[in-house]
Protein backbone atom coordinates (compact mmCIF):
# COMPACT_ATOMS: atom_id res chain seq x y z
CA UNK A 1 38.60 -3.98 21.64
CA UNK A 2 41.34 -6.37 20.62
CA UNK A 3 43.31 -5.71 23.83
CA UNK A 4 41.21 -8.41 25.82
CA UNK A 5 40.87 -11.20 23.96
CA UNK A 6 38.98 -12.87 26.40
CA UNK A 7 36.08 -10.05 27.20
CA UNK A 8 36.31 -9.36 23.58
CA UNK A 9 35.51 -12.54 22.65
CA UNK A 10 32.54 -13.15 25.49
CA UNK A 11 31.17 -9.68 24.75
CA UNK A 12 31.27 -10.57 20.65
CA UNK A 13 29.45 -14.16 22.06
CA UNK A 14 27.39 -11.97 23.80
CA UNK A 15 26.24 -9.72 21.14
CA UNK A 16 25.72 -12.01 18.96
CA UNK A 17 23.40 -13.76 21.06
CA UNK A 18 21.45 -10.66 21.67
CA UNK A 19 21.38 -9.27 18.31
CA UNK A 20 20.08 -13.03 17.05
CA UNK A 21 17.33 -12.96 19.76
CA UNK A 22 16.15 -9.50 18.84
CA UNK A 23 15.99 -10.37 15.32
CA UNK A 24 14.05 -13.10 16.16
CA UNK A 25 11.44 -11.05 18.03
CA UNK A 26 11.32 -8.51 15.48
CA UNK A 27 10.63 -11.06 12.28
CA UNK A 28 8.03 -12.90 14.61
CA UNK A 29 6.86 -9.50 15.02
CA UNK A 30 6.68 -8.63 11.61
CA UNK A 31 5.57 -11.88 10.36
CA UNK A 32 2.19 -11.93 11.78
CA UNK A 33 -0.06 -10.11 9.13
CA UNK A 34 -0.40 -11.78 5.51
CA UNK A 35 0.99 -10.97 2.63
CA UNK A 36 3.94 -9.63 4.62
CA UNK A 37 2.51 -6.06 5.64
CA UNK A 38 1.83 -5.43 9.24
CA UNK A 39 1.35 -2.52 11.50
CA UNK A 40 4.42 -0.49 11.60
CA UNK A 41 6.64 0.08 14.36
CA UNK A 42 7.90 4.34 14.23
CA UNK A 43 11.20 3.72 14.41
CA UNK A 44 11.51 0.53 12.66
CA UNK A 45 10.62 1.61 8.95
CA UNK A 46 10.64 5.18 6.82
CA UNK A 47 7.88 6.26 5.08
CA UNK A 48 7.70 5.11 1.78
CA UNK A 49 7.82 7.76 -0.83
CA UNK A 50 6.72 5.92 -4.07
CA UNK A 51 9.50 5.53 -5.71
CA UNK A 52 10.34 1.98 -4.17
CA UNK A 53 6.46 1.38 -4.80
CA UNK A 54 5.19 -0.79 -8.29
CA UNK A 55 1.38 -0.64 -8.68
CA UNK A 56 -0.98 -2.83 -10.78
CA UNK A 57 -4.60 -1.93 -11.06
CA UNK A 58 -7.34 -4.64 -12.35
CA UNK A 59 -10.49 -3.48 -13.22
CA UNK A 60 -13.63 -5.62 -11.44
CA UNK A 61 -17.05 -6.28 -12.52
CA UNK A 62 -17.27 -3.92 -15.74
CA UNK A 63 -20.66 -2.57 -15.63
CA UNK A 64 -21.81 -4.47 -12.14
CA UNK A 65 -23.14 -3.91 -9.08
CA UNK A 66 -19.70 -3.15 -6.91
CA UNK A 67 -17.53 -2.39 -9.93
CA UNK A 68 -14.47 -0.90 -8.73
CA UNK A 69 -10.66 -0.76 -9.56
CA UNK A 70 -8.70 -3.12 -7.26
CA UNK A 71 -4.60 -1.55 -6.58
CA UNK A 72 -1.83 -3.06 -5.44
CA UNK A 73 1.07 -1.70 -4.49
CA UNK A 74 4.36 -3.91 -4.30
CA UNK A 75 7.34 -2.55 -2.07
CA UNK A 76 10.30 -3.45 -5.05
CA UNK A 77 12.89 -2.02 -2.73
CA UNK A 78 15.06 -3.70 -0.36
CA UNK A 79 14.30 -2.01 2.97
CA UNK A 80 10.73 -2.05 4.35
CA UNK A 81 8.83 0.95 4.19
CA UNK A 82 5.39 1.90 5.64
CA UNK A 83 2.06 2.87 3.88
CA UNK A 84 -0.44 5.08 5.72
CA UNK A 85 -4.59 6.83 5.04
CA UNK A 86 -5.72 5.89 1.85
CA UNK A 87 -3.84 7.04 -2.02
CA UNK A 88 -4.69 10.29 -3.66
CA UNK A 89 -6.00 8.62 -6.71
CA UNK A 90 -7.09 11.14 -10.12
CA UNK A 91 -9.05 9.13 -12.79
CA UNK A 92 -9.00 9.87 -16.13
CA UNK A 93 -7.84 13.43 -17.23
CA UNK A 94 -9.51 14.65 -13.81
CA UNK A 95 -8.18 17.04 -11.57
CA UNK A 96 -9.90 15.79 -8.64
CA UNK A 97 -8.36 13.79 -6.01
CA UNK A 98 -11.04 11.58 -4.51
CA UNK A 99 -12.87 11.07 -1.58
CA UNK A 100 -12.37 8.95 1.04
CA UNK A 101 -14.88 5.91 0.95
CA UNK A 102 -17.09 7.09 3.86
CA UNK A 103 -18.29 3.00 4.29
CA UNK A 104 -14.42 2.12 4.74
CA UNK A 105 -13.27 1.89 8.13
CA UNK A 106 -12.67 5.60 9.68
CA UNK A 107 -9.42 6.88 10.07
CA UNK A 108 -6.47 5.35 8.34
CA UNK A 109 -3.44 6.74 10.48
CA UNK A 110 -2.37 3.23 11.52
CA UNK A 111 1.03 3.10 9.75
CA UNK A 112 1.10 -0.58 7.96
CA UNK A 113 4.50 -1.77 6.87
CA UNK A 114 5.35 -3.18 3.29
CA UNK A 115 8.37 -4.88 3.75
CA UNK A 116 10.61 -5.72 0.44
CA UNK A 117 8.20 -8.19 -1.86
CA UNK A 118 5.00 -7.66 0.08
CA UNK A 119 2.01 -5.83 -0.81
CA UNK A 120 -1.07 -3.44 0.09
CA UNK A 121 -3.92 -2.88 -1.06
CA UNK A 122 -6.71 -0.17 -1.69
CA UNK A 123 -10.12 -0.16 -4.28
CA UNK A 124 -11.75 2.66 -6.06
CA UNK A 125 -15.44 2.20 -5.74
CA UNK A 126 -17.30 3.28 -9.39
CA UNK A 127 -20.94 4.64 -9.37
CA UNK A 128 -23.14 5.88 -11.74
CA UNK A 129 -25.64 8.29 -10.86
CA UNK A 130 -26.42 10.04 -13.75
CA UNK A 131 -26.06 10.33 -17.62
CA UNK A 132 -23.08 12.77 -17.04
CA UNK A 133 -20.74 10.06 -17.07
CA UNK A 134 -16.67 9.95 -17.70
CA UNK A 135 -14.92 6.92 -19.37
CA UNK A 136 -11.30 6.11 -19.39
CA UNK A 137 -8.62 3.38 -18.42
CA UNK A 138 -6.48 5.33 -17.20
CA UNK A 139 -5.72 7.21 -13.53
CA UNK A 140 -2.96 8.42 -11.09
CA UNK A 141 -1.57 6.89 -7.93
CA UNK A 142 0.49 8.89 -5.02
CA UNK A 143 1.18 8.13 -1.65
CA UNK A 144 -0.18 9.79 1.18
CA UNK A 145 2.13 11.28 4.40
CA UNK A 146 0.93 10.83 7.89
CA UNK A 147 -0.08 14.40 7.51
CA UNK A 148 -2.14 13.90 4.60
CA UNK A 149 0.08 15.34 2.08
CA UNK A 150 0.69 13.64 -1.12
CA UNK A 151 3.96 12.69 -2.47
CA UNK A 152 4.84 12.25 -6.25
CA UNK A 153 2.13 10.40 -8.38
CA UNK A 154 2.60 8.10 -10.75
CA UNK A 155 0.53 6.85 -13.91
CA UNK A 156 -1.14 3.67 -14.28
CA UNK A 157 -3.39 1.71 -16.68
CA UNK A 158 -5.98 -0.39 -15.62
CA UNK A 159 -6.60 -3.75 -16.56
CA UNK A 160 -8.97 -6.90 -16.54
CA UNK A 161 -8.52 -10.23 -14.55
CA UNK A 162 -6.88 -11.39 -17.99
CA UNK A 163 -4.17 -8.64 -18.63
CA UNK A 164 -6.14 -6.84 -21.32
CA UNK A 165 -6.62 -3.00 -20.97
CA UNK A 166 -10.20 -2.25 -19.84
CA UNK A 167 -11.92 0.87 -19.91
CA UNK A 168 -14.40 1.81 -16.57
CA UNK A 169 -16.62 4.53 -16.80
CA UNK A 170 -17.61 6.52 -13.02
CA UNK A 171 -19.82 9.59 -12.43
CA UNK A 172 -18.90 9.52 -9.03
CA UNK A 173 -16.12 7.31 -7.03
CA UNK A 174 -14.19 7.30 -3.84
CA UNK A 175 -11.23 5.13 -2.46
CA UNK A 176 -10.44 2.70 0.34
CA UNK A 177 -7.74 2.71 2.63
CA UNK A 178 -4.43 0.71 2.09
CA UNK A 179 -4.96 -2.78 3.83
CA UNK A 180 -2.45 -5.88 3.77
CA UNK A 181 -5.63 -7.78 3.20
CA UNK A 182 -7.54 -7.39 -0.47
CA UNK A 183 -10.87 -5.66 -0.16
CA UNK A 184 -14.19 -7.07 -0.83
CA UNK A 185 -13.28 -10.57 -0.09
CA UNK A 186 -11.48 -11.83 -3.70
């Protein structure tokens, strides 16, 4: 490349121009949704596989009407990654995976990416229907595939508005899917 200065240096001029003007687009792109998640382009991002992932759950209105378990998940990486469907969440010592919540928005496929910093979020709604109830502060968190499989899950404690360990207690509950946007209007 070297051997023509002159091209060289008008192609390098050149390319730097066009690279600069893409990157524009693509941060404008980006930029658009809050809290720096937005609908993913395929061949911009990877999947993320948890690992790059750091959650924080905060338990909401112990004991209410609408009590649920609000999680975020921050992408502590450097690269973005995207977040699709809804988390396989466990509570407790449960086996179960739950249900999707069938008032949340139907499908979930739309690929949303979490690019280094940003977050997503998803809620676990809590009922109680009966006296058979279940009690802990405690529950699992993986990430979901395009295909619906679930990746690695990790452990997490759930907390009130004030940092201190809380306790929720469910006989039933399903889960929302990820959103850049926090649920139930907070």
């Amino acid at each position: 490349m070297r051997t023509h200065r002159i091209r060289t240096a008008a192609l390098t001029a050149a390319t730097a121009t066009l690279t600069l003007g893409l990157t524009g687009i693509v941060t404008v792109g980006e930029a658009g949704a809050s809290q720096g998640a937005s609908p993913a382009k395929p061949t911009a991002t990877r999947a993320c596989n948890g690992d790059e992932m750091s959650y924080s759950v905060v338990h909401r209105f112990a004991g209410q009407q609408g009590e649920h378990l609000l999680i975020s998940a921050t992408n502590a990486d450097a690269t973005p990654c995207w977040v699709t469907s809804y988390p396989s969440v466990m509570l407790g010592d449960t086996v179960d995976v739950l249900p999707h919540a069938a008032k949340d928005a139907p499908g979930g496929s739309a690929r949303i990416t979490v690019r280094p910093g940003a977050k997503v979020y998803s809620a676990v709604s809590l009922f109680r229907d009966s006296a058979r109830t279940h009690t802990s502060g405690d529950l699992s968190i993986a990430l979901r595939d395009r295909t619906g499989d679930t990746g690695p899950g990790t452990d997490q404690a759930a907390f009130d508005g004030k940092g201190v360990p809380s306790k929720f207690t469910w006989t039933s509950a399903d889960v929302t899917n990820w959103n850049p946007t926090k649920p139930y209007d907070f």
